[in-house]
Protein backbone atom coordinates (compact mmCIF):
# COMPACT_ATOMS: atom_id res chain seq x y z
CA UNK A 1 0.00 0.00 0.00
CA UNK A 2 0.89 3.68 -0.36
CA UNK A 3 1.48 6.50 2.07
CA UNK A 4 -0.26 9.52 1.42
CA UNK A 5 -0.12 12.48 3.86
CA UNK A 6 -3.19 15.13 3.18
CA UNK A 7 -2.73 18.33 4.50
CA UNK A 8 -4.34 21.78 3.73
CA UNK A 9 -1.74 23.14 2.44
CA UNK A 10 1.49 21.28 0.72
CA UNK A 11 3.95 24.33 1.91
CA UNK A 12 3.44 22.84 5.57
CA UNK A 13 5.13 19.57 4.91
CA UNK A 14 7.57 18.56 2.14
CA UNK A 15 5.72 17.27 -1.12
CA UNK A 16 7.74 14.12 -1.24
CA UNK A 17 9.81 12.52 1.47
CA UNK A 18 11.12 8.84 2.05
CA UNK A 19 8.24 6.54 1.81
CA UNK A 20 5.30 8.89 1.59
CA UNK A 21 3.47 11.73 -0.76
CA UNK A 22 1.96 14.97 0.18
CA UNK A 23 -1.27 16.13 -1.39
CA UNK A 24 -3.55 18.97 -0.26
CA UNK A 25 -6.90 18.03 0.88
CA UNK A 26 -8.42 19.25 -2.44
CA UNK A 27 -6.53 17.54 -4.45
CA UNK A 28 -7.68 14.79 -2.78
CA UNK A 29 -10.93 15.26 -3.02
CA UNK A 30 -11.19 16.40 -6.91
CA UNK A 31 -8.36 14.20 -8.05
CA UNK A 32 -9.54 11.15 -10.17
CA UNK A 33 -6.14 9.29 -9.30
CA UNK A 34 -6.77 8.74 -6.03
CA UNK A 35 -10.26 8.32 -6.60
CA UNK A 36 -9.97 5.04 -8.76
CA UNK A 37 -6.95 3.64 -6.74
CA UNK A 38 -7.56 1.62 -3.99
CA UNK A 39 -4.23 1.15 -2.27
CA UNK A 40 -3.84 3.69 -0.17
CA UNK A 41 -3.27 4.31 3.44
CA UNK A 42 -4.02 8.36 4.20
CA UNK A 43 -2.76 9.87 7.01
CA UNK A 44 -5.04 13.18 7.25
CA UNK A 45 -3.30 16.11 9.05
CA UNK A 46 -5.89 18.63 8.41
CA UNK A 47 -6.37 21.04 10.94
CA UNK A 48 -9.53 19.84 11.80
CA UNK A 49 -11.28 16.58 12.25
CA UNK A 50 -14.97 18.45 13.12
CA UNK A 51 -18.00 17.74 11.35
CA UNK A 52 -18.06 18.31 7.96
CA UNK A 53 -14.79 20.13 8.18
CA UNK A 54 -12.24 19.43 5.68
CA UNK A 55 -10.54 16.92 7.32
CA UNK A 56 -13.82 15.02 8.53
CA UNK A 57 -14.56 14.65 4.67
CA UNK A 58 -10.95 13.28 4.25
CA UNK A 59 -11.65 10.23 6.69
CA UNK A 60 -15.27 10.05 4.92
CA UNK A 61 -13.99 9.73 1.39
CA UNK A 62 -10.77 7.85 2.12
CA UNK A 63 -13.29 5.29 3.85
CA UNK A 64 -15.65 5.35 1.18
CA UNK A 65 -12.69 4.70 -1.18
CA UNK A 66 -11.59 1.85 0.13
CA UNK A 67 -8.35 3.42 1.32
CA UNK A 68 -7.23 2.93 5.32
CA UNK A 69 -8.00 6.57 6.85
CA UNK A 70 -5.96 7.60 10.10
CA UNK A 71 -7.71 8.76 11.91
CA UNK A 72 -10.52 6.48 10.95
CA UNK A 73 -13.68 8.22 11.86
CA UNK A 74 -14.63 5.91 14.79
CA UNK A 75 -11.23 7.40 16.11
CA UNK A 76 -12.15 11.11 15.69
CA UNK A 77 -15.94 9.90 17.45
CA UNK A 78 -13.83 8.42 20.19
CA UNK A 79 -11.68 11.31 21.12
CA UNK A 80 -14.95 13.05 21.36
CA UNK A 81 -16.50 10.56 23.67
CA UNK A 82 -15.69 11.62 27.54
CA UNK A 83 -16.86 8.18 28.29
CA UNK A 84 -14.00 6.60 26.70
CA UNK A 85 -11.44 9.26 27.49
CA UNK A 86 -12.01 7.79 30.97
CA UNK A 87 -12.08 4.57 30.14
CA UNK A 88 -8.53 4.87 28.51
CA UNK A 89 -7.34 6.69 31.05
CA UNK A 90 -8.33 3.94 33.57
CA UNK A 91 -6.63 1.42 31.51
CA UNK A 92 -3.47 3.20 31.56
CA UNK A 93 -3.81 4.56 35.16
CA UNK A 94 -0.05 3.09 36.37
CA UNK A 95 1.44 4.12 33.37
CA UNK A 96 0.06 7.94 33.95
CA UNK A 97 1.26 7.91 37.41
CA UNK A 98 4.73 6.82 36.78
CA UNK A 99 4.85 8.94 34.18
CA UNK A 100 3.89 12.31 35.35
CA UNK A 101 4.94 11.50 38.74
CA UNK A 102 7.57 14.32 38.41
CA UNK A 103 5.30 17.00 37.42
CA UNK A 104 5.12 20.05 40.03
CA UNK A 105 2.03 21.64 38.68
CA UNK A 106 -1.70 20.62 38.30
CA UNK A 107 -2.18 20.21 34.64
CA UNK A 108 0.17 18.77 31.77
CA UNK A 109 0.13 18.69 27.51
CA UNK A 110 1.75 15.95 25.77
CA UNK A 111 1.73 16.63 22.07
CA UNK A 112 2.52 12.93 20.51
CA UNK A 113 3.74 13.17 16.83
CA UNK A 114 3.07 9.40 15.05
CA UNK A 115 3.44 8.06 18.40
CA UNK A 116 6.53 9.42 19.95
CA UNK A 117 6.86 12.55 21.96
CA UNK A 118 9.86 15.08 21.77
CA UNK A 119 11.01 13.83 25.22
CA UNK A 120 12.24 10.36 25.09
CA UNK A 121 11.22 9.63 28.29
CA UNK A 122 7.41 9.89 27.68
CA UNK A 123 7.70 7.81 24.59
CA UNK A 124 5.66 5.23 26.38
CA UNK A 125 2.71 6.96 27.61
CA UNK A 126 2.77 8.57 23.93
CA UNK A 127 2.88 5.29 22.33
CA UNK A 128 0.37 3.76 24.53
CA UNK A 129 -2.02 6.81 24.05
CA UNK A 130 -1.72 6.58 20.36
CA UNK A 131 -2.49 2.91 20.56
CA UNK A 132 -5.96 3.92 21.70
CA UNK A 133 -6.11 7.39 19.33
CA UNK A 134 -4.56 6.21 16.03
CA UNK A 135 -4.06 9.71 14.22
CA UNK A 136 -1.10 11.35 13.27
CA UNK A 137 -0.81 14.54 15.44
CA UNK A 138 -2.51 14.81 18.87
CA UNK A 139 -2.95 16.35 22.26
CA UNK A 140 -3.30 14.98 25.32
CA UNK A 141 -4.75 17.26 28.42
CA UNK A 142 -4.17 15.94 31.81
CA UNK A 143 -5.24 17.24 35.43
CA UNK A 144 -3.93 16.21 38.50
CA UNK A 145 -6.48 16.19 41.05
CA UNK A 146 -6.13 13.09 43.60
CA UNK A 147 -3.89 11.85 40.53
CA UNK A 148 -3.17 12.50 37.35
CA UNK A 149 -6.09 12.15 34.76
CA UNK A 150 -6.56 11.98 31.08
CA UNK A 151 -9.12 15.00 30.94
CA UNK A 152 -9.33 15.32 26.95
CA UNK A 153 -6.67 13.64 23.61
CA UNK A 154 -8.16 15.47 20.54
CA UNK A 155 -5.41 16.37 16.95
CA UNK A 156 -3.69 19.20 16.47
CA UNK A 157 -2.71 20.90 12.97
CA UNK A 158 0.66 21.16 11.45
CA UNK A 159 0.17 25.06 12.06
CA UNK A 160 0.44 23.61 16.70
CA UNK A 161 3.66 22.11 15.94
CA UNK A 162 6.45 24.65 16.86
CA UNK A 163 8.63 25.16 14.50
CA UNK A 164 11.74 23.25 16.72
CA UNK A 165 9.82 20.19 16.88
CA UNK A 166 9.06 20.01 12.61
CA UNK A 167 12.39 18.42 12.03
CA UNK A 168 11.72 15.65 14.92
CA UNK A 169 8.28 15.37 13.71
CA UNK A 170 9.86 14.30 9.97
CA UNK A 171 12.05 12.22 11.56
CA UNK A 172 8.99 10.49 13.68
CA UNK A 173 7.16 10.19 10.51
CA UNK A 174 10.17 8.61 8.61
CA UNK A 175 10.66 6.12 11.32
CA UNK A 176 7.14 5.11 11.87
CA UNK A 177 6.61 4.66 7.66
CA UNK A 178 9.85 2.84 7.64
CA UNK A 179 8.73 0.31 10.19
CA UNK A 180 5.62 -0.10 8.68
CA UNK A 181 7.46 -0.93 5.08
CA UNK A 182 9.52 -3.92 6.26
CA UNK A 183 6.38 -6.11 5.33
CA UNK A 184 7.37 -8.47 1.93
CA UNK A 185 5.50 -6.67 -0.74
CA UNK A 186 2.93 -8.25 -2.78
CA UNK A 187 2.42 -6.76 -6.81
CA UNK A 188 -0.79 -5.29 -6.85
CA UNK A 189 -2.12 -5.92 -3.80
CA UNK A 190 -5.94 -6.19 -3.33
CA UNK A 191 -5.87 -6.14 0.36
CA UNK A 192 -3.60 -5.96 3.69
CA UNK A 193 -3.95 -8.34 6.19
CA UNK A 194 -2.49 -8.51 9.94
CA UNK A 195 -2.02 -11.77 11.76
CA UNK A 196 -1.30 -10.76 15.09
CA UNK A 197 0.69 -13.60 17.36
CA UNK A 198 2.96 -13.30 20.08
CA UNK A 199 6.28 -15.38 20.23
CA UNK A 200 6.80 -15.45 24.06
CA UNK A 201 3.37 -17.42 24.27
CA UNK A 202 3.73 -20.80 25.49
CA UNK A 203 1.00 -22.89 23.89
CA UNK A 204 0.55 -20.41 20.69
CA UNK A 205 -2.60 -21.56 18.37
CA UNK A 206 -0.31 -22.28 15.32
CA UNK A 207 3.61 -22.87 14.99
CA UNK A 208 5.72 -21.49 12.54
CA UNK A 209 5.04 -23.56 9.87
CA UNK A 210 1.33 -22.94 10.26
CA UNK A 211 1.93 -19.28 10.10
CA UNK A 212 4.02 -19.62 6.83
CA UNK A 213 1.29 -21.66 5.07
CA UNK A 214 -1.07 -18.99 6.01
CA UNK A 215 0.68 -16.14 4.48
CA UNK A 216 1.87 -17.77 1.73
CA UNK A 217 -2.07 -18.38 1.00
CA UNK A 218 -3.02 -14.58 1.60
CA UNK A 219 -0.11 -13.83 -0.87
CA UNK A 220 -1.36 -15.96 -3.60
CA UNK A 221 -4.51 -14.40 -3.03
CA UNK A 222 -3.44 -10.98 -3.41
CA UNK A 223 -3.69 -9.75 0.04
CA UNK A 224 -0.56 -8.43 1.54
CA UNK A 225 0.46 -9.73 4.94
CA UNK A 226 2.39 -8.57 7.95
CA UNK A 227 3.32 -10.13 11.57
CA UNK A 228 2.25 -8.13 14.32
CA UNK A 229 2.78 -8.38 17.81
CA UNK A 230 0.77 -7.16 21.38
CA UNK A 231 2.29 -3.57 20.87
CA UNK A 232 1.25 -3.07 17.42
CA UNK A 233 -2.10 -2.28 18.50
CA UNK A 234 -1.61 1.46 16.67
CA UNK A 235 -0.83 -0.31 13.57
CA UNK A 236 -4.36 -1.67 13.16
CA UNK A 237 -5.84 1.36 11.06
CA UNK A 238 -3.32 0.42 8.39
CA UNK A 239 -5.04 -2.81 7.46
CA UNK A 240 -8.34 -4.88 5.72
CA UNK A 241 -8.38 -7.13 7.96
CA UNK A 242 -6.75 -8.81 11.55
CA UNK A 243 -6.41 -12.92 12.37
CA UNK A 244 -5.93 -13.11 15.70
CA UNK A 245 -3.06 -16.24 16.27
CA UNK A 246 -2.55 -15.91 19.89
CA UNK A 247 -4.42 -17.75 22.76
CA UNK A 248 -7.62 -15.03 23.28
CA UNK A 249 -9.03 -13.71 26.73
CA UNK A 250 -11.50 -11.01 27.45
CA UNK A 251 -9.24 -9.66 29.82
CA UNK A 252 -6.68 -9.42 27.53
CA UNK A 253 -4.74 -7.44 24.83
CA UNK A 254 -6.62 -9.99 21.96
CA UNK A 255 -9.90 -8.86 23.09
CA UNK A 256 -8.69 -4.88 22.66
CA UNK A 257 -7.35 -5.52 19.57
CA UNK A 258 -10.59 -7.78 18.20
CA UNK A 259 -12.28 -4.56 19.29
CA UNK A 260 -10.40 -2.00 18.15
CA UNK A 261 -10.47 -4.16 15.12
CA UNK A 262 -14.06 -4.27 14.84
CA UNK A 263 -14.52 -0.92 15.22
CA UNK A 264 -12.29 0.29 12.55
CA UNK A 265 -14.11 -1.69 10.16
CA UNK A 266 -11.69 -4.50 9.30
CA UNK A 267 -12.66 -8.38 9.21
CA UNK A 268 -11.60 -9.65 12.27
CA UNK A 269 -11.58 -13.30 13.15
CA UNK A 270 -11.78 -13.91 15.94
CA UNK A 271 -14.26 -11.18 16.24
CA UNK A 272 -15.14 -9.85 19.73
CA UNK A 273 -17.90 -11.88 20.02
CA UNK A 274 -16.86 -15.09 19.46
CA UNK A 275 -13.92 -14.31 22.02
CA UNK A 276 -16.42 -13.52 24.73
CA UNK A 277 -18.98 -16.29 23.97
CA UNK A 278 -16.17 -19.33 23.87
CA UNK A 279 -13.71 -18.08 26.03
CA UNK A 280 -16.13 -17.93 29.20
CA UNK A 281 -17.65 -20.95 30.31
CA UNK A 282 -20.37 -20.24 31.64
CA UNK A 283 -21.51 -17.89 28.87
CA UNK A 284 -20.95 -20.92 26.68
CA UNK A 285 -22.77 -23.40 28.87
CA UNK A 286 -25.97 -21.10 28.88
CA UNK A 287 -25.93 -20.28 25.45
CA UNK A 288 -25.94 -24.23 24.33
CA UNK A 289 -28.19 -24.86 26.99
CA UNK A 290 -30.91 -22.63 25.95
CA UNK A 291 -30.23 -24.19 22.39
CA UNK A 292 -30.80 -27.45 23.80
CA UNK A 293 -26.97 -28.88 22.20
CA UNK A 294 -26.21 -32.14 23.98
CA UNK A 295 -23.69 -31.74 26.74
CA UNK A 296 -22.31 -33.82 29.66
CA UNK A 297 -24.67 -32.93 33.03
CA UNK A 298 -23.49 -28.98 33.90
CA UNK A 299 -24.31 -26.77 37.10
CA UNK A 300 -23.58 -23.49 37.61
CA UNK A 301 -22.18 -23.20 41.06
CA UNK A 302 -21.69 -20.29 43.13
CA UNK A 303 -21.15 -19.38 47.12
CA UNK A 304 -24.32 -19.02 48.01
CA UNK A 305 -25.98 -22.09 46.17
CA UNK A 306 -22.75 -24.63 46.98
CA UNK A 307 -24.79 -26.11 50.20
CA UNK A 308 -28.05 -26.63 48.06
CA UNK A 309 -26.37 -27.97 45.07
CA UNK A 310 -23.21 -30.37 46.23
CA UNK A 311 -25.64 -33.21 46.81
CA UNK A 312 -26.61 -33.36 43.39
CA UNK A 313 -23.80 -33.01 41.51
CA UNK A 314 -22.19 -36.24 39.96
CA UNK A 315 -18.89 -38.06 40.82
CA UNK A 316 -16.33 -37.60 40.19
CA UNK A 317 -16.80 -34.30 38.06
CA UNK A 318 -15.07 -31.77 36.38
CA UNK A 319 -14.49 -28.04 38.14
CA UNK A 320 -13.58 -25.68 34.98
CA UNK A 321 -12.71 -21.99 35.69
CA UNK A 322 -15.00 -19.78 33.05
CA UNK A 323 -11.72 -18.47 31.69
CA UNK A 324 -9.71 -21.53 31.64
CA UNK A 325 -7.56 -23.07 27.91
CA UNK A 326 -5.71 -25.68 27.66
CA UNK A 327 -6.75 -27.86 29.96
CA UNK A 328 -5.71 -25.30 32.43
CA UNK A 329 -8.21 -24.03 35.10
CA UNK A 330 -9.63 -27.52 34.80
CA UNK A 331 -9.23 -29.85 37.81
CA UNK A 332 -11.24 -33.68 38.49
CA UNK A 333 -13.23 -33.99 41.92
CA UNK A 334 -13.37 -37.04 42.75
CA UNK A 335 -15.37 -36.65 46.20
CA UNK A 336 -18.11 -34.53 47.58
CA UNK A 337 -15.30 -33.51 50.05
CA UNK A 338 -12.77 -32.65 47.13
CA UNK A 339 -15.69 -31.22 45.25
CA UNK A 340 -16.50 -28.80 48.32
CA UNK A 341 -12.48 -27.66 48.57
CA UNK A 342 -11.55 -27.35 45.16
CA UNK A 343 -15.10 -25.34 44.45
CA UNK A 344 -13.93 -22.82 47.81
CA UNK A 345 -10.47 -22.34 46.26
CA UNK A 346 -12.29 -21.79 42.36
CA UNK A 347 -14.37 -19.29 44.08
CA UNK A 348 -11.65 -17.20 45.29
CA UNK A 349 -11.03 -16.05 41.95
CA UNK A 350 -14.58 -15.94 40.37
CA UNK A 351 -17.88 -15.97 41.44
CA UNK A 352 -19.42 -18.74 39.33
CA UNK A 353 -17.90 -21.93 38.38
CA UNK A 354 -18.95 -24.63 36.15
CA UNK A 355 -19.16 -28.18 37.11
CA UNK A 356 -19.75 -30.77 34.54
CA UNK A 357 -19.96 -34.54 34.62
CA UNK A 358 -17.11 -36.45 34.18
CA UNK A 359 -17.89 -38.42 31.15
CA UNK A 360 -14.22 -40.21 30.39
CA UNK A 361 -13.17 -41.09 26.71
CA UNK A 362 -9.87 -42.17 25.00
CA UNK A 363 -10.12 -39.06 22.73
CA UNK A 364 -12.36 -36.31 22.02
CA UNK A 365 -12.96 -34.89 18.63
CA UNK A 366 -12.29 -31.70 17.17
CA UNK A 367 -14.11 -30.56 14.61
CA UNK A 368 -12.98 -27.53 12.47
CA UNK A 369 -15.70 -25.11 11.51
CA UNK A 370 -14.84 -21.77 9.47
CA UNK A 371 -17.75 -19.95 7.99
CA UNK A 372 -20.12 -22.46 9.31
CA UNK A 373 -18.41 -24.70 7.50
CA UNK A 374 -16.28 -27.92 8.69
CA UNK A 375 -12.57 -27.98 7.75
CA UNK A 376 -11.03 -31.00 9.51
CA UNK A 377 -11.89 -33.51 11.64
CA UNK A 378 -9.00 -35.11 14.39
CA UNK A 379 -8.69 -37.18 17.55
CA UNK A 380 -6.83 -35.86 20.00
CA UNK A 381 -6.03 -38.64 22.52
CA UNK A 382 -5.25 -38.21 26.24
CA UNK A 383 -1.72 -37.65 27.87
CA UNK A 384 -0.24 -40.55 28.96
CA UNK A 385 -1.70 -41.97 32.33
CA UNK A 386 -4.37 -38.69 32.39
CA UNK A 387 -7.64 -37.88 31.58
CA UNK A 388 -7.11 -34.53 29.89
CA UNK A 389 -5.56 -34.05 26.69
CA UNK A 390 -2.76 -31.69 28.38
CA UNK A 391 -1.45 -32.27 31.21
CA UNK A 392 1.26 -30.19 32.73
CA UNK A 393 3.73 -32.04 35.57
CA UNK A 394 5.25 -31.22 38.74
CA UNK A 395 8.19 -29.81 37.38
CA UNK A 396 6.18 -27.85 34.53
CA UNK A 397 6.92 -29.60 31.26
CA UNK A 398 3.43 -29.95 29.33
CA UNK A 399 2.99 -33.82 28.07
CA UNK A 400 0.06 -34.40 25.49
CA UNK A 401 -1.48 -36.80 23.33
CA UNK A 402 -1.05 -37.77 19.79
CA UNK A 403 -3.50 -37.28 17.37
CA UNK A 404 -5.31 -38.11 14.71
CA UNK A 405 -6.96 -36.78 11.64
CA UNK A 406 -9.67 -38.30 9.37
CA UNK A 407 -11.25 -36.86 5.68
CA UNK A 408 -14.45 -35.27 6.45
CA UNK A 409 -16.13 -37.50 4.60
CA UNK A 410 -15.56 -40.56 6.42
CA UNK A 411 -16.92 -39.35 10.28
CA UNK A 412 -20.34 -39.66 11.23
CA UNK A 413 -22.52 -37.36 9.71
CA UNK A 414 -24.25 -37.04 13.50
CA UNK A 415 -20.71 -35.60 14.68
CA UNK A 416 -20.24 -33.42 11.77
CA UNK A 417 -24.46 -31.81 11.87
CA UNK A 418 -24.14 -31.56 15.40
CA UNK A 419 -20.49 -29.73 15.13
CA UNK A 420 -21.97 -26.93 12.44
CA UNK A 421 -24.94 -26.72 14.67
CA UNK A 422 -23.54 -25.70 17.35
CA UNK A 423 -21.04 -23.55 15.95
CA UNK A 424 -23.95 -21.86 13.94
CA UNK A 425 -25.01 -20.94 17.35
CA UNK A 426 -21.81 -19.51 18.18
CA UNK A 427 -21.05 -17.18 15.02
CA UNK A 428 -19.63 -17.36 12.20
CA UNK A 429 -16.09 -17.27 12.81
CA UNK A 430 -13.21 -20.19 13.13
CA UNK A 431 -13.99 -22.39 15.90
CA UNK A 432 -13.27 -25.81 16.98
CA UNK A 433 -15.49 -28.24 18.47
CA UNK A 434 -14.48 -30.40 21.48
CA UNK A 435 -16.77 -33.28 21.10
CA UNK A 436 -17.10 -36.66 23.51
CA UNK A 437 -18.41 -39.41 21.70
CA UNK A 438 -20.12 -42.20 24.12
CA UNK A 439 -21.97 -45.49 23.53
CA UNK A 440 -23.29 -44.00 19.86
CA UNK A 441 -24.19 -40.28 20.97
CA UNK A 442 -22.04 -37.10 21.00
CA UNK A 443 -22.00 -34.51 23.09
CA UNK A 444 -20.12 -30.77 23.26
CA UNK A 445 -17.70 -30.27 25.64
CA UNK A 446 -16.54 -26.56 24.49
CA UNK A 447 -16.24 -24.45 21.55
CA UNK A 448 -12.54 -22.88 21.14
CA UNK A 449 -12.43 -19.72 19.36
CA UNK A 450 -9.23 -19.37 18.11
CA UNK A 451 -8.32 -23.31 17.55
CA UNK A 452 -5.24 -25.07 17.14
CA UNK A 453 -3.75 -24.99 13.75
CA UNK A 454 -0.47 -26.54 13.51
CA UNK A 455 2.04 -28.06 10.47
CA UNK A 456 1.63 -31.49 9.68
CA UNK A 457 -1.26 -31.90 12.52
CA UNK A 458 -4.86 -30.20 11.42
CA UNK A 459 -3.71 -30.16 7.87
CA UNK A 460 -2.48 -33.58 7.58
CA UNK A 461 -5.52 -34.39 5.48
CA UNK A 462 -6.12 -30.82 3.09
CA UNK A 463 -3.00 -30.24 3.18
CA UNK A 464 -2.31 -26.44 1.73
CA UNK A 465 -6.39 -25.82 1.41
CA UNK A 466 -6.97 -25.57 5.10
CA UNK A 467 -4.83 -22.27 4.82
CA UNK A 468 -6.73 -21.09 1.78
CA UNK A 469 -10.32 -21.79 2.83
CA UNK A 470 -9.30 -19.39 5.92
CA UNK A 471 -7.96 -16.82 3.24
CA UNK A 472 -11.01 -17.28 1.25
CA UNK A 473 -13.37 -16.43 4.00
CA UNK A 474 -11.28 -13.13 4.43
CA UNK A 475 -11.32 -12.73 0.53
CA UNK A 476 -15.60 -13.20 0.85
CA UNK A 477 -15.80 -10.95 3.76
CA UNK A 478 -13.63 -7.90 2.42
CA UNK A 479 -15.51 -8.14 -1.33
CA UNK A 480 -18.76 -7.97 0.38
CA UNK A 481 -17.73 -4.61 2.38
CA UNK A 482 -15.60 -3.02 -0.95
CA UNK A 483 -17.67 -1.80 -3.68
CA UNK A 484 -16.76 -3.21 -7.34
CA UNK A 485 -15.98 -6.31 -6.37
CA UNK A 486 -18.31 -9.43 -6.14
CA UNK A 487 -18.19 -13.09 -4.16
């Protein structure tokens, strides 16, 4: 994709520099070039982002384009919102306080150029802040009153910038367009694509070769592709569309950027939703309940209903945390005694727990779904001498299974309806199905957003085509938002 800087007036900035090009905002507007041309990333620097001001129409138009505005205009409605001025500034509360901690008076400006501040040792606070407020030059008011607080963030022009800082702010915008470049280029791209992984996770979603297969397939479907990591959550505006790779949480840097993702109008899988609705149990076990989806026996079990319930519940059984992944979270009662300990201990943490049957198999399937539509079927057996599938030791090394995988068309069509069913009732993102199969019947056991997709395992069978079904459902999504192109 190209840079383009838009500014009121070319004499404010240098018509051509490094990786970018300067154009005033009519030019923009009027120009036929960069009406028909669709790859273009536009960083507006207008003066002013109000309502029907120049620079609102610049975000308009570049969205209507098909171009990646910054600010996007969910960004400009955000720095308008108080609500979530004080949300952000409650999500970066230590950070403020650290970094302010040194101010004497009762109020403070930091003016963050493309993410960086003029004083080196606010750089974080200024890249954190533009995490949240993705545009090019802005503002941010605090007031110290028991603390510091974020009071307003809102742009500034070109005119704001004193004239010391304009070489810096070159220099800022030089750096930031030079990180952004290292991504392999693809000829004509018809649309960018972030994968966003982190490689200090221990039990990532997919390995490396996994994430090779996948960009090779966005590649050879036109879409250019970059690696990005937790801090890149700034980076966002610059793309079509985010796959999230890393193990998600609602309390959690995936679930920001899923949001943020959402909000800026790219196809995101996993999309918010999905993340909250699989990745808290008991969210998931009401949801298939009230869908009537076979599952082992489940209670909901809280404090106040433990004494009333303990009788009734079966054993052994399984305690899961709502949050829990990877077999983690998950612990095996095996008396009313344990179950009454290991429920007070759950309950420190969170205020309901699930309990669930303890219905023990060899192997549980896992059923693909992408689209509502199956991918791959496998086995995953048990760890050695264990009923889970991972099992993590004494001294911390994580033994699993092996697995298996099978062609779609030789499982039982019962496993694969009831797999598409229930994800159906989920979304329509990538999920896998956890599925116990018992004297002839099936039953769910949890939806994963965000399933395991690794090299040689889940592709055994497809081979390459797993990777470009995904692709293709990003392909589907982005033609059906773009105008001028069809499914």
């Amino acid at each position: 994709m190209k840079n383009l800087i838009v500014v009121e007036s070319v004499d404010e900035w240098p018509r051509r520099l490094g990786d970018f090009e300067v154009v005033s905002d009519i030019d923009y507007f009027v120009d036929e070039g960069f009406q028909n041309i669709k790859n273009y990333r536009v960083f507006n620097l207008c003066r002013s982002y109000r309502y029907q001001s120049s620079g609102y129409y610049v975000s308009l138009l570049a969205a209507a384009r098909g171009h990646k505005p910054i600010p996007s205009l969910s960004t400009i409605q955000e720095m308008k919102t108080k609500a979530f001025v004080k949300i952000t500034s409650e999500n970066l509360d230590d950070l403020v306080q650290k970094s302010l901690a040194d101010i004497k008076s009762e109020s403070f400006e930091l003016s963050i150029y493309f993410g960086k501040n003029m004083a080196r040792k606010y750089d974080k606070l200024s890249n954190e802040l533009y995490k949240y407020f993705a545009a090019p030059l802005i503002r941010a008011k605090f007031v110290k009153k028991n603390k510091w607080l974020l009071s307003s963030i809102g742009p500034i022009s070109l005119k704001d910038v004193p004239h010391s800082h304009q070489t810096d702010l070159i220099g800022f915008a030089e750096s930031y367009f030079k990180c952004g470049s290292q991504r392999k280029q693809v000829k004509s791209a018809r649309y960018s694509l972030a994968i966003l992984r982190n490689p200090k996770e221990q039990f990532p979603p997919s390995d490396e070769k996994a994430i090779q297969k996948f960009m090779k397939a966005a590649r050879d479907m036109n879409m250019e592709v970059d690696i990005i990591g937790p801090d890149d959550l700034r980076r966002l505006a610059e793309y079509d569309a985010l796959f999230i790779r890393e193990t998600t949480n609602v309390n959690h840097h995936t679930f920001r950027f899923a949001q943020k993702a959402k909000a800026l109008g790219l196809v995101v899988i996993d999309d918010p939703e999905s993340i909250l609705r699989c990745t808290n149990k008991v969210y998931l076990a009401e949801l298939l309940k009230r869908h009537n989806i076979p599952t082992p026996k489940t209670f909901m079990i809280h404090k106040k209903n433990l004494d009333q319930i303990i009788d009734k519940l079966p054993v052994p059984c399984v305690l899961k945390r709502p949050d829990s992944s990877f077999s983690q979270g998950v612990v095996k009662a095996e008396t009313q005694a344990d179950i009454r300990e290991k429920v007070m201990t759950m309950l420190e943490d969170s205020d309901l727990i699930i309990a669930q049957e303890f219905m023990p198999t060899p192997f549980d399937w896992r059923i693909g779904i992408v689209d509502n539509k199956p991918l791959y079927a496998c086995k995953y057996y048990m760890a050695r001498n264990h009923w889970q599938i991972y099992h993590t030791d004494k001294e911390g090394e994580l033994d699993y299974g092996h697995s298996e995988t099978f062609p779609l068309e030789e499982i039982s069509p019962k496993l694969r309806m009831l797999a598409v069913k229930t994800a159906s009732v989920v979304g329509d993102g990538l999920y896998g199905l956890d599925i116990k199969e018992k004297d002839g019947k099936f039953y769910i056991i949890e939806v994963n957003d965000n399933p395991s997709i690794d090299g040689g395992i889940e592709d055994r069978i497809i081979k390459n085509q797993l990777y470009e079904e995904i692709m293709r459902v990003f392909i589907k999504r982005l033609d059906r938002k773009t105008k001028g192109y069809t499914e």
